[in-house]
N, C-alpha and C. Protein backbone atom coordinates (compact mmCIF):
# COMPACT_ATOMS: atom_id res chain seq x y z
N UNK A 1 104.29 120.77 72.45
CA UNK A 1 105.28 121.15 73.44
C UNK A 1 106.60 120.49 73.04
N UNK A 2 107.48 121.31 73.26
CA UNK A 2 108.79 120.90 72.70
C UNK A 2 109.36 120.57 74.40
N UNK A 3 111.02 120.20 73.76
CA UNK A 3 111.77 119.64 74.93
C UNK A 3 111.94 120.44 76.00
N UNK A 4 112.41 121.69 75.53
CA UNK A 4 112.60 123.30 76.52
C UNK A 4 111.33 123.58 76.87
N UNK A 5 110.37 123.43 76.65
CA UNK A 5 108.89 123.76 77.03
C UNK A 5 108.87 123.01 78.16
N UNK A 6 108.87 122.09 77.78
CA UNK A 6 109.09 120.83 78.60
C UNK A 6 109.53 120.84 80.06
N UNK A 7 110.95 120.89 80.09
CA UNK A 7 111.79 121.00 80.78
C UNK A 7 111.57 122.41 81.46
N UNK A 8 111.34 123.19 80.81
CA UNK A 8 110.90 124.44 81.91
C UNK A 8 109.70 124.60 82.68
N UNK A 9 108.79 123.95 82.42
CA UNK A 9 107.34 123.73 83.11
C UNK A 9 106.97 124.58 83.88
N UNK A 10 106.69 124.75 85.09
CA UNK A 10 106.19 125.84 85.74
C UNK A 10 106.69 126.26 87.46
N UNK A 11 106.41 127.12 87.74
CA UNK A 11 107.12 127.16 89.16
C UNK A 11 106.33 126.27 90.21
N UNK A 12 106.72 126.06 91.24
CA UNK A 12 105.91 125.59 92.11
C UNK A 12 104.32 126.37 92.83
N UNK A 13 103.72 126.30 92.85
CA UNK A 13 102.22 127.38 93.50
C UNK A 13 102.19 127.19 94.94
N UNK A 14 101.68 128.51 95.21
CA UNK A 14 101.25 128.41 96.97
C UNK A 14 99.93 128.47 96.65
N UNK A 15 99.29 128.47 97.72
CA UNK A 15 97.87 128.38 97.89
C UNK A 15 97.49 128.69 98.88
N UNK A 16 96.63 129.33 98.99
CA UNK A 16 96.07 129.39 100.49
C UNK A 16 94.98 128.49 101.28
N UNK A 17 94.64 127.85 101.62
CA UNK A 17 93.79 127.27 102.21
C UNK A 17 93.06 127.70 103.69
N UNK A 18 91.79 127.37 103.15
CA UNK A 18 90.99 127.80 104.64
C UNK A 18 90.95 126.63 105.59
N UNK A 19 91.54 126.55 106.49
CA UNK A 19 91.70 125.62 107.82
C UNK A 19 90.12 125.65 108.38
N UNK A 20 89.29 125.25 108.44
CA UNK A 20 87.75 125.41 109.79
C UNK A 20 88.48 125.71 110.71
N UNK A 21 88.17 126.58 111.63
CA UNK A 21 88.46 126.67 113.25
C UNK A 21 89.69 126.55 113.44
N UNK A 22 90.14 127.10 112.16
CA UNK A 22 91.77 127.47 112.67
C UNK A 22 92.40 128.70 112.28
N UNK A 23 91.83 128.94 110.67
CA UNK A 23 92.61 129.56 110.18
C UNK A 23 92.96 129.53 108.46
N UNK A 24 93.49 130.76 108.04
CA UNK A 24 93.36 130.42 106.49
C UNK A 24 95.83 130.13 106.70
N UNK A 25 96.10 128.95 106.32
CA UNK A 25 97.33 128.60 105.77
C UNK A 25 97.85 128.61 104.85
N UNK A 26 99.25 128.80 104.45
CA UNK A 26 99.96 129.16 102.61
C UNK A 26 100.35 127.69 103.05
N UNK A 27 99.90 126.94 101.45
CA UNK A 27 101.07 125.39 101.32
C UNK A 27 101.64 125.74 99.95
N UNK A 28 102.80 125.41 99.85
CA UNK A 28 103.27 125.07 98.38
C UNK A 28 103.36 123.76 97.90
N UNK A 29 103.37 123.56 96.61
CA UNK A 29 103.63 122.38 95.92
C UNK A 29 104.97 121.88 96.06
N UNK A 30 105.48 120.62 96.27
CA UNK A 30 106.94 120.00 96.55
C UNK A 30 107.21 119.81 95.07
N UNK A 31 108.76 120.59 94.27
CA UNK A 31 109.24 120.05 93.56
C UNK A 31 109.37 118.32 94.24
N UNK A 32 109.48 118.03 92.70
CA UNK A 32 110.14 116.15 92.95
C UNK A 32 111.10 115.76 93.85
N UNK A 33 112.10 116.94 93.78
CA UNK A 33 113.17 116.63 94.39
C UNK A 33 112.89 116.92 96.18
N UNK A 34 112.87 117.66 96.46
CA UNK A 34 112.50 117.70 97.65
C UNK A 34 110.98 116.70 98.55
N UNK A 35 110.23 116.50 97.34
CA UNK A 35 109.36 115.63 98.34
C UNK A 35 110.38 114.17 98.48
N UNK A 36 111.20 113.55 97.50
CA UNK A 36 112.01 112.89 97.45
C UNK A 36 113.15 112.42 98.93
N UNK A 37 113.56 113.98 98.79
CA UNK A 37 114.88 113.72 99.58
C UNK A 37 113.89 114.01 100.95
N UNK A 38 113.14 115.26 101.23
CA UNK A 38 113.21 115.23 102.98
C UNK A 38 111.51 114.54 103.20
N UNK A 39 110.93 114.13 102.52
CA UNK A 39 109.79 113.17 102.85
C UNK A 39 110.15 111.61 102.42
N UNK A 40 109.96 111.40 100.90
CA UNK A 40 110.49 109.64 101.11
C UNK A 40 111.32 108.88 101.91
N UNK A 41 112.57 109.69 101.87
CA UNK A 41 113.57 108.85 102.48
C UNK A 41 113.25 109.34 103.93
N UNK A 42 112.76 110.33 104.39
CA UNK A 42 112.46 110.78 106.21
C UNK A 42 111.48 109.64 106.78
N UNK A 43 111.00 108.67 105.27
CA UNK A 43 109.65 108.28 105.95
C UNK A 43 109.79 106.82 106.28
N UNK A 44 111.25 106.35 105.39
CA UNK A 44 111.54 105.04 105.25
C UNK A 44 112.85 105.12 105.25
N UNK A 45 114.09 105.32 106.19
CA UNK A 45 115.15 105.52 106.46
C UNK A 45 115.75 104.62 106.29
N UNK A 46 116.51 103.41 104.93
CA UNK A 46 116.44 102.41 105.26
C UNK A 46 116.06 100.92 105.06
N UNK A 47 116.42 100.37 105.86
CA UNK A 47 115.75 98.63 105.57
C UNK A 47 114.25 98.57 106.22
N UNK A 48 114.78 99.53 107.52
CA UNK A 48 113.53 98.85 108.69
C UNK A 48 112.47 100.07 108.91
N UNK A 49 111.21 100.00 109.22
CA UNK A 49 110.55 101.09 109.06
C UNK A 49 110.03 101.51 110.37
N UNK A 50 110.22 102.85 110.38
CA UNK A 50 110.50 103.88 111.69
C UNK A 50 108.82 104.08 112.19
N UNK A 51 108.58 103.37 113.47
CA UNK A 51 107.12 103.63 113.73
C UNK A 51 106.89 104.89 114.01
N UNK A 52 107.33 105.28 114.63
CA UNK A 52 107.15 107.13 115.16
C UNK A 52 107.18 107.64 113.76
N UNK A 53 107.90 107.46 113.15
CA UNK A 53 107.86 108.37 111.38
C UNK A 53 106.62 107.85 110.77
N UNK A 54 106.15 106.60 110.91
CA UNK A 54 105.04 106.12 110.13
C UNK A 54 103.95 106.97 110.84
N UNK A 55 103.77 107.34 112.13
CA UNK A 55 102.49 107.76 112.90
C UNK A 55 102.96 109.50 112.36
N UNK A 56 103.95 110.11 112.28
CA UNK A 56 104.09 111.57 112.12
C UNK A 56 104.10 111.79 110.82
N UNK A 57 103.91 111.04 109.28
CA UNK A 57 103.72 111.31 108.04
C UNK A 57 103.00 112.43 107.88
N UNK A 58 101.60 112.56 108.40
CA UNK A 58 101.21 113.47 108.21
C UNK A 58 101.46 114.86 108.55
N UNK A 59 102.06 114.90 109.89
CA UNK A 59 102.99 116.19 110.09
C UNK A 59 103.84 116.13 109.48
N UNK A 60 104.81 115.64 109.08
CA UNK A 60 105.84 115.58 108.26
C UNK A 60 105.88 116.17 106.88
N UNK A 61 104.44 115.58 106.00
CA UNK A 61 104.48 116.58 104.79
C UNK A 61 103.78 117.82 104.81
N UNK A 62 103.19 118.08 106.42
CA UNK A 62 102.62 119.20 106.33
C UNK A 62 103.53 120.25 106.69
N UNK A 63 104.81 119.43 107.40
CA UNK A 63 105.86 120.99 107.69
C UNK A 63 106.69 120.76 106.91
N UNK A 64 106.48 120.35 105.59
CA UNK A 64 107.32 120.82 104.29
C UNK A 64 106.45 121.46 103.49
N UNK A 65 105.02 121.37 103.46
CA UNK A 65 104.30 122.41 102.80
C UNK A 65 104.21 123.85 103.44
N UNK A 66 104.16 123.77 104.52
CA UNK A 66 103.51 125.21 105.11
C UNK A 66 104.56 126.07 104.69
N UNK A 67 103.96 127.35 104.22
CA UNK A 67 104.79 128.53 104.17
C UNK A 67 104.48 129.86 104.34
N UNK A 68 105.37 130.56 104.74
CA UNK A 68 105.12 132.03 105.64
C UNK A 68 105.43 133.00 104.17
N UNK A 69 104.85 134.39 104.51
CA UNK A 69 105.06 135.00 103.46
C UNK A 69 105.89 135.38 102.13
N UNK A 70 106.69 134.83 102.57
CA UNK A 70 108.42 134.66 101.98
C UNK A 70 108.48 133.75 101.05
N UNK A 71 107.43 132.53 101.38
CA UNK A 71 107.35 131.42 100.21
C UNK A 71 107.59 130.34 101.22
N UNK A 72 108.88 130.05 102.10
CA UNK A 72 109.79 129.27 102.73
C UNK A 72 109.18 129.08 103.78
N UNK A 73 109.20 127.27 104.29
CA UNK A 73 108.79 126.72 104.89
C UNK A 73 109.14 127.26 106.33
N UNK A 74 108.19 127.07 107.27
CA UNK A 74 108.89 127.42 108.43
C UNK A 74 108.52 126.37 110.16
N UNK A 75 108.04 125.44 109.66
CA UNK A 75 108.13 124.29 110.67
C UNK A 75 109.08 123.36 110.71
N UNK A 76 109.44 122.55 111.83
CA UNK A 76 110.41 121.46 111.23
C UNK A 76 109.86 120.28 112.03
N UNK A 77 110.51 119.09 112.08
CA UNK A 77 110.45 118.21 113.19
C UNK A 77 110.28 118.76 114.70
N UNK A 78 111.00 119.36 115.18
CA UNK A 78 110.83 119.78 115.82
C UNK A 78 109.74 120.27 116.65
N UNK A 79 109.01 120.58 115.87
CA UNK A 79 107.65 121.67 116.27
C UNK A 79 106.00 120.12 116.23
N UNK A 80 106.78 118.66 115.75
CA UNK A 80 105.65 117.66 116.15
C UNK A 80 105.06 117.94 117.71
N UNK A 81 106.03 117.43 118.61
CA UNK A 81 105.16 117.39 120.13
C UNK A 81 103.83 118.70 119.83
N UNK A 82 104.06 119.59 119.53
CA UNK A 82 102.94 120.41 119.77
C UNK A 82 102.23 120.67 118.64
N UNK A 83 102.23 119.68 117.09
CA UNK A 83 101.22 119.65 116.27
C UNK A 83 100.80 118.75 116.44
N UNK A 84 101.24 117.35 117.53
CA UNK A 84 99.97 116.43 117.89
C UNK A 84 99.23 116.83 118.36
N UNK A 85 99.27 118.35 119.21
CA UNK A 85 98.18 118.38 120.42
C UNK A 85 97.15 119.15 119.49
N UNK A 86 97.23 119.22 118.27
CA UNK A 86 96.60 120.16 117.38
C UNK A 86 95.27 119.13 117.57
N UNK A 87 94.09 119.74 117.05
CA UNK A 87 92.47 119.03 116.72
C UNK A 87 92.73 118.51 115.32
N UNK A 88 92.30 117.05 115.62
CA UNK A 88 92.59 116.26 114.44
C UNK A 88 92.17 116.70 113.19
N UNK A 89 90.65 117.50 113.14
CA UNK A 89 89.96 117.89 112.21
C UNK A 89 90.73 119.19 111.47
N UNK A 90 91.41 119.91 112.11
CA UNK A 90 92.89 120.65 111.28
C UNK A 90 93.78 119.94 111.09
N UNK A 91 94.45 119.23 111.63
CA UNK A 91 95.74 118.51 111.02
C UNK A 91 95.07 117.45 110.08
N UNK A 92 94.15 117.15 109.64
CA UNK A 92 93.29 116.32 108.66
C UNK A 92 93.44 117.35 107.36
N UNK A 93 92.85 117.83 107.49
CA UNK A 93 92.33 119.07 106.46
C UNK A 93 94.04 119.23 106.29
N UNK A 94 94.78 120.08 106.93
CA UNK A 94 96.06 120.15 105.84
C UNK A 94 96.53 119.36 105.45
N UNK A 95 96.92 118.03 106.34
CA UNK A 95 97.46 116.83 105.09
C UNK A 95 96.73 116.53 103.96
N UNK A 96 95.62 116.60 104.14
CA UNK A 96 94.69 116.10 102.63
C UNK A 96 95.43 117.24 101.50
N UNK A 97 95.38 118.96 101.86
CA UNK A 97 96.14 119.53 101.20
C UNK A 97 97.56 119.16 101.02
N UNK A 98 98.28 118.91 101.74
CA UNK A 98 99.45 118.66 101.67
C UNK A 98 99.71 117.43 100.75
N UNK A 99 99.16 116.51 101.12
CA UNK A 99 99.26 115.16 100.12
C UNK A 99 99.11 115.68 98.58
N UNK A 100 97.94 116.44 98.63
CA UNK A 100 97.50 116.94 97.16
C UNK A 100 98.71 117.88 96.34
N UNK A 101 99.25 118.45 97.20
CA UNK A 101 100.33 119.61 96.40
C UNK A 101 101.61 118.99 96.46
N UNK A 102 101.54 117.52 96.98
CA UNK A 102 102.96 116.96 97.18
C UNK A 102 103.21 115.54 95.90
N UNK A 103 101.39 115.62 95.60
CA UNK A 103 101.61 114.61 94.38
C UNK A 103 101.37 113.02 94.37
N UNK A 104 100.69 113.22 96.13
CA UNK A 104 101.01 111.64 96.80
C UNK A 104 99.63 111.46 97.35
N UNK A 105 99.14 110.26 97.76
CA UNK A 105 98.26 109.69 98.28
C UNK A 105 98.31 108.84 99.61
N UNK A 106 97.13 108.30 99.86
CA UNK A 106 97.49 107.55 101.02
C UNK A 106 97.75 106.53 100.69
N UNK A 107 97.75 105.40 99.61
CA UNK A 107 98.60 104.48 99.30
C UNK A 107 99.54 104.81 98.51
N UNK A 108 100.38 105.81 98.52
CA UNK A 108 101.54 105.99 97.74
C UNK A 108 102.30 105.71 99.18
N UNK A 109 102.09 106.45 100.68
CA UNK A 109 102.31 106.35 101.86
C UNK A 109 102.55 104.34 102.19
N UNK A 110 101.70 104.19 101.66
CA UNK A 110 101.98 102.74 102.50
C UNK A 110 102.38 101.92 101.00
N UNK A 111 102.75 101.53 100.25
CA UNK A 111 103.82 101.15 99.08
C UNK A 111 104.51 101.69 100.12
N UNK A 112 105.05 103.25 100.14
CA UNK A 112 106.66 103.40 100.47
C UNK A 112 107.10 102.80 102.02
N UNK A 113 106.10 102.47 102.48
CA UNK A 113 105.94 101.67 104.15
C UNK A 113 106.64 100.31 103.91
N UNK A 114 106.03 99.72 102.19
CA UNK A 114 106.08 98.30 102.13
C UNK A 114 107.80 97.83 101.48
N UNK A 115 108.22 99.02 100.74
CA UNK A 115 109.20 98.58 99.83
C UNK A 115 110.35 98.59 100.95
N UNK A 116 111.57 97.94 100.20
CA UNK A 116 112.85 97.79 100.93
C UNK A 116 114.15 98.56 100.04
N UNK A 117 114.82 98.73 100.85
CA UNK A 117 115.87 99.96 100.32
C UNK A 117 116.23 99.12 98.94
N UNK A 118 116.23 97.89 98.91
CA UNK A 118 116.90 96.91 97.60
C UNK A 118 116.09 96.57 96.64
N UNK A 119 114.57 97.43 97.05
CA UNK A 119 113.34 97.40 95.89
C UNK A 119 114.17 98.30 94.70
């Protein structure tokens, strides 16, 4: 593989996933840049770390994965109050997807809990 090979790599993938008792969902994979800008820094704003953001991580990368036919995400912050009231055993199941197509883990989550903006 050369440099342009390289550098051109591949598009991002959707996927579909089967939800249990919910439903089959499209997630896409987060370029770098975007899991970057509206998940890292959404998750650690900062010096001091945001408890409500630490408890909504998992909604958080799941309404940057989800996507409607179009490709494009279509949840936001916004739409938390009523994906807490979701059954844990679905909002489980997509973050595990979501983590997976975003490149991250659950201790990649808590490192970025631990570091300071001057790490």
């Amino acid at each position: 593989m050369n440099r342009e090979q390289f550098l051109r790599g591949r598009t991002a993938k959707v996927v579909e996933v089967d939800v249990p008792d919910f439903g089959v969902v499209k997630m896409r994979e987060l370029p770098e840049s975007i899991r970057v800008r509206e998940f890292d820094t959404w998750l650690r704003p900062g010096e001091k770390v945001n408890r409500q953001r630490q408890l909504d991580a998992r909604l958080k990368i799941i309404s940057l994965c989800v996507v409607g036919d179009d490709g494009q995400p279509y949840l936001s912050d916004a739409d938390f109050p009523e994906m807490r009231q979701m059954p844990s055993a679905v909002i489980s199941r997509m973050a595990d997807v979501a983590m997976n197509l975003a490149g991250l883990n659950d201790d990649d989550i808590g490192d970025k809990l631990k570091k300071t903006s001057t790490d």
